[in-house]
PDB file of N, CA and C in Angstrom:
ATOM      1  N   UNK A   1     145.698  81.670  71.564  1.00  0.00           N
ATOM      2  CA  UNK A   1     144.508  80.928  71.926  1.00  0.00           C
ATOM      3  C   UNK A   1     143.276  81.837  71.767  1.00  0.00           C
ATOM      4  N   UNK A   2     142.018  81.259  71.155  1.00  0.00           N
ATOM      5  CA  UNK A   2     141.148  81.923  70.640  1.00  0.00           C
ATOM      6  C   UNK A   2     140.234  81.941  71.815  1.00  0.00           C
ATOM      7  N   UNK A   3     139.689  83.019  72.249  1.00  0.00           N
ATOM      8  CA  UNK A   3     138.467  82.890  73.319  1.00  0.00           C
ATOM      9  C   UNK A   3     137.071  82.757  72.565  1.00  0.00           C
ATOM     10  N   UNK A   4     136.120  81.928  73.471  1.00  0.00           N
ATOM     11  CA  UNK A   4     134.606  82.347  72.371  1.00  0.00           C
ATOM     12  C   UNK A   4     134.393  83.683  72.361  1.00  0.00           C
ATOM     13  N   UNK A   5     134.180  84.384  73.200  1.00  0.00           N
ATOM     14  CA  UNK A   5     133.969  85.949  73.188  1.00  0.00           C
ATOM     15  C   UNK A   5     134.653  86.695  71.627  1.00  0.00           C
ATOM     16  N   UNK A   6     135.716  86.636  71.507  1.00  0.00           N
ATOM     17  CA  UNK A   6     136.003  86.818  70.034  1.00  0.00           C
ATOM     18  C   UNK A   6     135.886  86.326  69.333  1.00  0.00           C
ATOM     19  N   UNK A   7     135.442  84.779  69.241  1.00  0.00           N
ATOM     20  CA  UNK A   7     135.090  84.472  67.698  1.00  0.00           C
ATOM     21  C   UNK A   7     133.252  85.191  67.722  1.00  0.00           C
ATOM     22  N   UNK A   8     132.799  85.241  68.876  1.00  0.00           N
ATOM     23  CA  UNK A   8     130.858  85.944  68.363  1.00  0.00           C
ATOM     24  C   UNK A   8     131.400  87.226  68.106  1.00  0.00           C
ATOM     25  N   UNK A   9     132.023  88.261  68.870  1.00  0.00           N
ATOM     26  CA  UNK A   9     132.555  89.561  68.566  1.00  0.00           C
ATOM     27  C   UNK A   9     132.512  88.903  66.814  1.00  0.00           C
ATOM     28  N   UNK A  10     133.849  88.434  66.258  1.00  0.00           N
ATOM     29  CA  UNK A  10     133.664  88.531  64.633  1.00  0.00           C
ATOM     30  C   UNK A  10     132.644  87.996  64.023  1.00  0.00           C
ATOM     31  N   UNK A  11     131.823  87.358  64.353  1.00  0.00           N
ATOM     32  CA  UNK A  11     130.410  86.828  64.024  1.00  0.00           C
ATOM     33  C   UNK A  11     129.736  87.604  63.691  1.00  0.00           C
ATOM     34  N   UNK A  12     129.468  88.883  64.712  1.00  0.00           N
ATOM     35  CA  UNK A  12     128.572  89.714  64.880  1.00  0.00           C
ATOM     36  C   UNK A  12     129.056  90.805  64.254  1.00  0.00           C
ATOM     37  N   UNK A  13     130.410  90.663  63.810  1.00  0.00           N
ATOM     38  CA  UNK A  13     130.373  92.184  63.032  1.00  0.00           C
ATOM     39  C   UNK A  13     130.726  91.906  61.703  1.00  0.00           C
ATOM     40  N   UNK A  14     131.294  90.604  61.189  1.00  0.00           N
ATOM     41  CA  UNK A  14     131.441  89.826  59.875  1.00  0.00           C
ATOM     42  C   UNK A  14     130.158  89.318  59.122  1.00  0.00           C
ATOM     43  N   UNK A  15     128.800  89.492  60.284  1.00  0.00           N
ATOM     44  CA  UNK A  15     127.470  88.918  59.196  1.00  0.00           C
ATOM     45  C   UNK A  15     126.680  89.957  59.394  1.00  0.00           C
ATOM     46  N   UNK A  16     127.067  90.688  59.919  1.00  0.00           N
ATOM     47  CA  UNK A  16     126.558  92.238  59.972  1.00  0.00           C
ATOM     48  C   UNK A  16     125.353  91.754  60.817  1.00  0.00           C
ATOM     49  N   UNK A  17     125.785  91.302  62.189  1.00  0.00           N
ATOM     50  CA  UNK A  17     124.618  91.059  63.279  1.00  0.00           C
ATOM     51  C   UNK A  17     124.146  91.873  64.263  1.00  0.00           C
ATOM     52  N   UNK A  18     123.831  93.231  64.065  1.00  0.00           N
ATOM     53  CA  UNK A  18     123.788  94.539  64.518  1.00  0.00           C
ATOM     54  C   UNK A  18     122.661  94.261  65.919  1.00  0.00           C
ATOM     55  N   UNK A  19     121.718  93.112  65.648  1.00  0.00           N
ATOM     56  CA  UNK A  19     120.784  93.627  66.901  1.00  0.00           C
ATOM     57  C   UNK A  19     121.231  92.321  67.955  1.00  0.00           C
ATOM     58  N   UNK A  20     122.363  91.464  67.665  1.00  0.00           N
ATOM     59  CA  UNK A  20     122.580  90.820  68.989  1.00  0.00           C
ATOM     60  C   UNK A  20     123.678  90.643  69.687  1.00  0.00           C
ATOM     61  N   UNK A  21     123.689  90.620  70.874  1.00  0.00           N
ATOM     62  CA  UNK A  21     124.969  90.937  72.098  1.00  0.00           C
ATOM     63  C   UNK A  21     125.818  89.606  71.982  1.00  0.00           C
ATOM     64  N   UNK A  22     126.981  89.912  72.487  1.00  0.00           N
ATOM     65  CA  UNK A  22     128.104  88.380  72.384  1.00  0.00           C
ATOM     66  C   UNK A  22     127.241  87.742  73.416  1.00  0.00           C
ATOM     67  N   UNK A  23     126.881  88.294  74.325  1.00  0.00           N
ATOM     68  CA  UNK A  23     126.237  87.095  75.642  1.00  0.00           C
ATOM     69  C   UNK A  23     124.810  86.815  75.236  1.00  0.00           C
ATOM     70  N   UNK A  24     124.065  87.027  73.949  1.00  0.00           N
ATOM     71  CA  UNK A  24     123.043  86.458  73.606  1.00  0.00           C
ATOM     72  C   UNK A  24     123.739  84.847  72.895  1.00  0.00           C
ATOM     73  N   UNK A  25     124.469  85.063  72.437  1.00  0.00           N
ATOM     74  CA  UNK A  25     125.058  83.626  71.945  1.00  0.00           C
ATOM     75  C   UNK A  25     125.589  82.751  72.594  1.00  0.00           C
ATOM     76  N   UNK A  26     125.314  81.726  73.379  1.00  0.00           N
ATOM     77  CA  UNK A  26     125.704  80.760  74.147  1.00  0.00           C
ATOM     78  C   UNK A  26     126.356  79.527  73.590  1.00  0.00           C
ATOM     79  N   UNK A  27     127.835  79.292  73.965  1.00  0.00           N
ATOM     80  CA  UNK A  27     128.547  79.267  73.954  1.00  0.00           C
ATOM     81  C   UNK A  27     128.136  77.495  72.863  1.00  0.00           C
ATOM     82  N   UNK A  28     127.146  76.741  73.443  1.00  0.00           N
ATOM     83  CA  UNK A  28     126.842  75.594  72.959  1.00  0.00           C
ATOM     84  C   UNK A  28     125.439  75.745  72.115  1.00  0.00           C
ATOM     85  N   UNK A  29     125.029  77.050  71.838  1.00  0.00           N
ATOM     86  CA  UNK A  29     123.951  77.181  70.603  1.00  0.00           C
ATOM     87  C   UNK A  29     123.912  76.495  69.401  1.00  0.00           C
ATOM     88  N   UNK A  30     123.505  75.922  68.882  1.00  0.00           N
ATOM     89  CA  UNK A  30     123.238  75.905  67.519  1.00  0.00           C
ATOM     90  C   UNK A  30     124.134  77.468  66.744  1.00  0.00           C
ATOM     91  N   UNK A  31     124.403  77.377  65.969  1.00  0.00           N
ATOM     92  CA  UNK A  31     124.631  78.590  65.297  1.00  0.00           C
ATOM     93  C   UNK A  31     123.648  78.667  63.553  1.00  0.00           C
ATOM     94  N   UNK A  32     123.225  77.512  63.434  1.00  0.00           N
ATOM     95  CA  UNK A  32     122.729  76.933  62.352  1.00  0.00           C
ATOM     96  C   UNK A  32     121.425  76.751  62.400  1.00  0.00           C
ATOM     97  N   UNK A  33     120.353  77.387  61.721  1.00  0.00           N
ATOM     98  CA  UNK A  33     118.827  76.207  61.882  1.00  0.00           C
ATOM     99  C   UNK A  33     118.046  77.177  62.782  1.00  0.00           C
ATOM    100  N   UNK A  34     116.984  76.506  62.684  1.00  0.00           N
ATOM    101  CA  UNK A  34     115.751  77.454  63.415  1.00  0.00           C
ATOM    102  C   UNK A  34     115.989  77.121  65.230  1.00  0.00           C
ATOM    103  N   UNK A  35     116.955  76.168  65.686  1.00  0.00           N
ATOM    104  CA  UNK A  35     116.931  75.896  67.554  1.00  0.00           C
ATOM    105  C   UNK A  35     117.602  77.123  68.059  1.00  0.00           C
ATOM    106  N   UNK A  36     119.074  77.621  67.016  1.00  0.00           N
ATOM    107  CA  UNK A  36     119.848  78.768  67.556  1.00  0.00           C
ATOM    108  C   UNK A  36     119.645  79.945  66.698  1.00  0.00           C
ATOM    109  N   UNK A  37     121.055  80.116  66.479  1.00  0.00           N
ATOM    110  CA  UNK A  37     121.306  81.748  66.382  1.00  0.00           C
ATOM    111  C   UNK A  37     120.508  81.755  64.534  1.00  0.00           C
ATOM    112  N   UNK A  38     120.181  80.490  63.654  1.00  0.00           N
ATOM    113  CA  UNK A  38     119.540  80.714  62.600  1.00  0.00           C
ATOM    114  C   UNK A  38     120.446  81.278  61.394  1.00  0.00           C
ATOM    115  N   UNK A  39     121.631  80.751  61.339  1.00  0.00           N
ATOM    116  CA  UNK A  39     122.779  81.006  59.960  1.00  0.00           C
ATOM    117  C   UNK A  39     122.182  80.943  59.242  1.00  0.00           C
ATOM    118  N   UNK A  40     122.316  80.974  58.076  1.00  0.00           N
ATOM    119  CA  UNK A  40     122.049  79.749  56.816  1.00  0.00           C
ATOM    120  C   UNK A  40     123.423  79.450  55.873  1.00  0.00           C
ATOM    121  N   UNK A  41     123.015  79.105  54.624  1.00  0.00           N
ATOM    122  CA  UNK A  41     124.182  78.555  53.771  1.00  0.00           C
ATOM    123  C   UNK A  41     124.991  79.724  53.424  1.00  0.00           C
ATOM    124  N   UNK A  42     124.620  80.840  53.402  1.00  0.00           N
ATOM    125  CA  UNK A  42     125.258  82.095  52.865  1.00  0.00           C
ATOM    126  C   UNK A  42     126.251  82.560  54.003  1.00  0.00           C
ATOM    127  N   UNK A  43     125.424  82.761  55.103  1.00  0.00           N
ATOM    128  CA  UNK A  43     126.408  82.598  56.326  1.00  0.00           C
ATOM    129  C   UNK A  43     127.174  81.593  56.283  1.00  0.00           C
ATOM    130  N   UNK A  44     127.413  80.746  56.459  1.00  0.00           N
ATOM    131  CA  UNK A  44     128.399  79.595  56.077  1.00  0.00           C
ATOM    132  C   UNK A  44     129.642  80.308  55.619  1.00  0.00           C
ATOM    133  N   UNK A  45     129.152  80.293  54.447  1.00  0.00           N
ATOM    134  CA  UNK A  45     130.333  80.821  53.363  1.00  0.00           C
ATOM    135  C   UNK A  45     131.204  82.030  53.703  1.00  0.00           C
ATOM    136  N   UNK A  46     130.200  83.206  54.612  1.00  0.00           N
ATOM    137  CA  UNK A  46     131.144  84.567  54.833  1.00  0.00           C
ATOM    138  C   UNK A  46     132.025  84.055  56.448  1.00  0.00           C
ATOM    139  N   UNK A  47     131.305  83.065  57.123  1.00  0.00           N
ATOM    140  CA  UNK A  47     131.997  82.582  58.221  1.00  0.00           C
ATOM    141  C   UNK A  47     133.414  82.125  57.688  1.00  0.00           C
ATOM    142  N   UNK A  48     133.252  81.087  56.813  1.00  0.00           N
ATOM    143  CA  UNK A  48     134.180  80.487  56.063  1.00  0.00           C
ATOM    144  C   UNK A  48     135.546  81.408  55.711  1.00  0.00           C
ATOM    145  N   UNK A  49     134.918  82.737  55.150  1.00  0.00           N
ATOM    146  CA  UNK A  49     135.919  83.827  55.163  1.00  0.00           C
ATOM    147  C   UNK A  49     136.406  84.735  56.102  1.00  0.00           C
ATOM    148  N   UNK A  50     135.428  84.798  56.961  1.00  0.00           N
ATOM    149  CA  UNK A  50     136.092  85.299  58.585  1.00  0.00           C
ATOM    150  C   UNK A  50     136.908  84.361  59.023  1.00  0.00           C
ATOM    151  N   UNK A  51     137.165  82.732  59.396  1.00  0.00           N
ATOM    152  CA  UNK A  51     138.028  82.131  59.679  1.00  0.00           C
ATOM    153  C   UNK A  51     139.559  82.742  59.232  1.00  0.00           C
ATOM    154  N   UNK A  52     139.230  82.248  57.371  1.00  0.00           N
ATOM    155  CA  UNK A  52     140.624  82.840  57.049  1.00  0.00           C
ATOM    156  C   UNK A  52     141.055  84.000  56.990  1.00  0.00           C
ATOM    157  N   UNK A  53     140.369  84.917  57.048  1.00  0.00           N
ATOM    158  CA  UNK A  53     140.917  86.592  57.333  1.00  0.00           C
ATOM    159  C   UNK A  53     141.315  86.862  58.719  1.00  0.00           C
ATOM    160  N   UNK A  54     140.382  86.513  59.735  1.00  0.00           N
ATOM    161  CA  UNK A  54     140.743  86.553  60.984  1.00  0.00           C
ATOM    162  C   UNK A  54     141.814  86.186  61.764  1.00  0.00           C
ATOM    163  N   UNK A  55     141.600  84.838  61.598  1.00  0.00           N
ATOM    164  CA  UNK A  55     142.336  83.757  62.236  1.00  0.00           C
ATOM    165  C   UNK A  55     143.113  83.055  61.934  1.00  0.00           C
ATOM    166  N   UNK A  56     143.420  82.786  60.091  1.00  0.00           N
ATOM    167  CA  UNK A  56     144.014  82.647  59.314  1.00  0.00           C
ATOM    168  C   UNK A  56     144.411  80.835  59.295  1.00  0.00           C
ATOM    169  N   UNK A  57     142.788  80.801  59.319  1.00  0.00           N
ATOM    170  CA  UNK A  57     142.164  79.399  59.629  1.00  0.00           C
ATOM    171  C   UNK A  57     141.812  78.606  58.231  1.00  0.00           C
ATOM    172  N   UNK A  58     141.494  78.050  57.475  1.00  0.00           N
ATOM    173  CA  UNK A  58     141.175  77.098  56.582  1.00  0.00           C
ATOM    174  C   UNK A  58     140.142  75.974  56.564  1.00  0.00           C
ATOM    175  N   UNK A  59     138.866  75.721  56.319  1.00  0.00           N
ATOM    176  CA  UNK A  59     138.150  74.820  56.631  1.00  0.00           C
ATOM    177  C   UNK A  59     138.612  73.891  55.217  1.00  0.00           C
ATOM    178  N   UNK A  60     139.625  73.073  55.177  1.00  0.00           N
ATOM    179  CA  UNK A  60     139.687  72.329  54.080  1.00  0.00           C
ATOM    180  C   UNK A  60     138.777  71.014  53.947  1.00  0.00           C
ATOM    181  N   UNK A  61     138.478  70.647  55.539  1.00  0.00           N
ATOM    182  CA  UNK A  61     137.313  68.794  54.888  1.00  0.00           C
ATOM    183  C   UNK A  61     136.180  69.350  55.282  1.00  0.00           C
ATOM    184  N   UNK A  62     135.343  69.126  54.163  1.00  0.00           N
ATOM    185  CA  UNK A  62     134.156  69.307  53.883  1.00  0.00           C
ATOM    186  C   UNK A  62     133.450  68.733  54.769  1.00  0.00           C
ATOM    187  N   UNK A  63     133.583  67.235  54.692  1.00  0.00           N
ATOM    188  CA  UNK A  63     132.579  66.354  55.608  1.00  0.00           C
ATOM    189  C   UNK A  63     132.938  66.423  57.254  1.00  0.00           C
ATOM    190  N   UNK A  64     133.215  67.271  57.629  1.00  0.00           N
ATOM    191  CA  UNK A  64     133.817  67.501  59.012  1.00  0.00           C
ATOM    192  C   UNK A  64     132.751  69.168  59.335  1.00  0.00           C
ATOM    193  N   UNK A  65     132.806  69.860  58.187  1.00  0.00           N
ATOM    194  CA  UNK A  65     132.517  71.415  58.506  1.00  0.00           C
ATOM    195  C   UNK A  65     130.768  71.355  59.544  1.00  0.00           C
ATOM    196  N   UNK A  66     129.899  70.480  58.948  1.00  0.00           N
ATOM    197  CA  UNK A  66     128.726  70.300  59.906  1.00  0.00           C
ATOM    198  C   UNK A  66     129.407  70.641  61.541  1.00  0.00           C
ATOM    199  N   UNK A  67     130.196  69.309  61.944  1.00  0.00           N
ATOM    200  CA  UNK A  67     130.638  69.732  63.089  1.00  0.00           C
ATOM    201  C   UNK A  67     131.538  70.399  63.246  1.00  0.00           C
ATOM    202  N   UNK A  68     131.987  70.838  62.550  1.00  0.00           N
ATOM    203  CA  UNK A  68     132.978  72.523  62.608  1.00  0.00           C
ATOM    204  C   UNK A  68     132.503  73.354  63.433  1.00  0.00           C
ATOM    205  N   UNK A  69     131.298  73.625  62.182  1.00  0.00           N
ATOM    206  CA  UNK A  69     130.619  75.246  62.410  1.00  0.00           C
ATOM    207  C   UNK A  69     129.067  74.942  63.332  1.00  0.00           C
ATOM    208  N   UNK A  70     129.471  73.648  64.414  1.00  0.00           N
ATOM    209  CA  UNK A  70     128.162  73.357  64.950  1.00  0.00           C
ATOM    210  C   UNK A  70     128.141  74.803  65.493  1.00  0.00           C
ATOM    211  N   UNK A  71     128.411  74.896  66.869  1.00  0.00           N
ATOM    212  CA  UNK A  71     128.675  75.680  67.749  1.00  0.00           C
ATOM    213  C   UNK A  71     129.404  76.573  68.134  1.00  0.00           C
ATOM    214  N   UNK A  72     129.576  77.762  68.869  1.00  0.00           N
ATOM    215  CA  UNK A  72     131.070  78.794  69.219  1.00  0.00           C
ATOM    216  C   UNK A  72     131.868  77.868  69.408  1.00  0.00           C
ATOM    217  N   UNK A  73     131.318  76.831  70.381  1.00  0.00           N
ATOM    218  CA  UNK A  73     132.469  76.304  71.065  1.00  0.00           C
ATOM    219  C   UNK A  73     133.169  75.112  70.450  1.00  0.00           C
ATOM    220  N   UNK A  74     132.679  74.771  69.577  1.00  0.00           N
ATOM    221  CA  UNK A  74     133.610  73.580  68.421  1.00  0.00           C
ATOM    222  C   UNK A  74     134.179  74.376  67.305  1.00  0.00           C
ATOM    223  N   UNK A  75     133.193  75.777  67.284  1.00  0.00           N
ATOM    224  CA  UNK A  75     134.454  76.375  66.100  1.00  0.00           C
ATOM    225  C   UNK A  75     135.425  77.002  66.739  1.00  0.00           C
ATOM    226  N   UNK A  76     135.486  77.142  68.192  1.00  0.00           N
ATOM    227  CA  UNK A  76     136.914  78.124  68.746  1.00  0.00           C
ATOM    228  C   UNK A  76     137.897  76.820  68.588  1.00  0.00           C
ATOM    229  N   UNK A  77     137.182  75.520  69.674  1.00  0.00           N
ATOM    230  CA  UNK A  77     138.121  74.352  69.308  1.00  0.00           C
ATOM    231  C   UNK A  77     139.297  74.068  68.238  1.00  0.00           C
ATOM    232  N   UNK A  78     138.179  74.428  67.293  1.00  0.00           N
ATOM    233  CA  UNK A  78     138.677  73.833  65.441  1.00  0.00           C
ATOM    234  C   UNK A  78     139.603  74.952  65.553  1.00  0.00           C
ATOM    235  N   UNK A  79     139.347  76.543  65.527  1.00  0.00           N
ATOM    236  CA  UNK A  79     140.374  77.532  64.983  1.00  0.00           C
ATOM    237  C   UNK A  79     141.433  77.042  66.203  1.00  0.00           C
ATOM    238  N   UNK A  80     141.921  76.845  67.167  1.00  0.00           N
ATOM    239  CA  UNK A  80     142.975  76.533  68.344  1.00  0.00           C
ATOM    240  C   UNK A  80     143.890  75.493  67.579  1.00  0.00           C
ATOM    241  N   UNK A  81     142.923  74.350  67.110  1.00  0.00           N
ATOM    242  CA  UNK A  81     143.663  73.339  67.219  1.00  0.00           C
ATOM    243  C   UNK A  81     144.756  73.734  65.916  1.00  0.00           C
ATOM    244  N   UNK A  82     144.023  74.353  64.497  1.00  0.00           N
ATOM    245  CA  UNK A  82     144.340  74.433  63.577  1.00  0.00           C
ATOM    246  C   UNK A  82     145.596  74.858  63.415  1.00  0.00           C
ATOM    247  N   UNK A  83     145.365  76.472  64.730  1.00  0.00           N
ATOM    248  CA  UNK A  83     146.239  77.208  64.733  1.00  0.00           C
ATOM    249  C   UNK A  83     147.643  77.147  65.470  1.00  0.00           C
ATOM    250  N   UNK A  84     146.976  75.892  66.238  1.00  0.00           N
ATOM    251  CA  UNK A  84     148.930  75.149  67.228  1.00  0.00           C
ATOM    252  C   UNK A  84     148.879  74.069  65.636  1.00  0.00           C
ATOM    253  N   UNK A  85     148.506  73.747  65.400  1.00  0.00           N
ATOM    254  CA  UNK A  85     149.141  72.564  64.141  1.00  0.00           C
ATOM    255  C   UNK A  85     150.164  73.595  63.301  1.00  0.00           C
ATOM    256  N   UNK A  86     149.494  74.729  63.014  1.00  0.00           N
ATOM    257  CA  UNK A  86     150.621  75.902  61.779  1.00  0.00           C
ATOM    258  C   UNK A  86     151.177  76.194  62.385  1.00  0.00           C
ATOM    259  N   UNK A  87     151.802  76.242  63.601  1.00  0.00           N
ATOM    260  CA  UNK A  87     152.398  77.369  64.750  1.00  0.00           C
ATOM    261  C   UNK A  87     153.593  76.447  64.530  1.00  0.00           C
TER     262      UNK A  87
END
């Protein structure tokens, strides 16, 4: 079971986020866009590859990933659920 605390831990060291703390990221932020933490599409993509290196996660439907990668807390969701479905 994935805690949020480790998926921002790999956040922060997978987008090379050197000036912010896991407890600056709240748990229901935006991670996307000028309200939160301010991703963009490039982030996306290296997130995309922290899933599967990490967690050994897969974002295969596209039209789902918006609410995927809303928040910590819908992407810990998504990696949990993914990861009791392969288990």
């Amino acid at each position: 079971m994935v805690k949020t605390n480790d998926l921002k831990e790999k956040i922060i060291a997978g987008l090379g986020l050197e000036d912010i703390e896991v407890d600056e990221i709240e748990d229901d932020m935006a991670l996307f866009g000028d309200d939160g933490l301010g991703l963009d599409s490039v982030d996306a993509i290296e997130l995309t590859l922290i899933l599967e290196k990490e967690f050994g996660v897969k974002v295969t439907n596209m039209e789902e990933s918006a609410n995927i990668f809303s928040t910590a807390n819908t992407l810990v969701t998504y990696i949990n659920e993914q990861q009791e479905l392969n288990a």
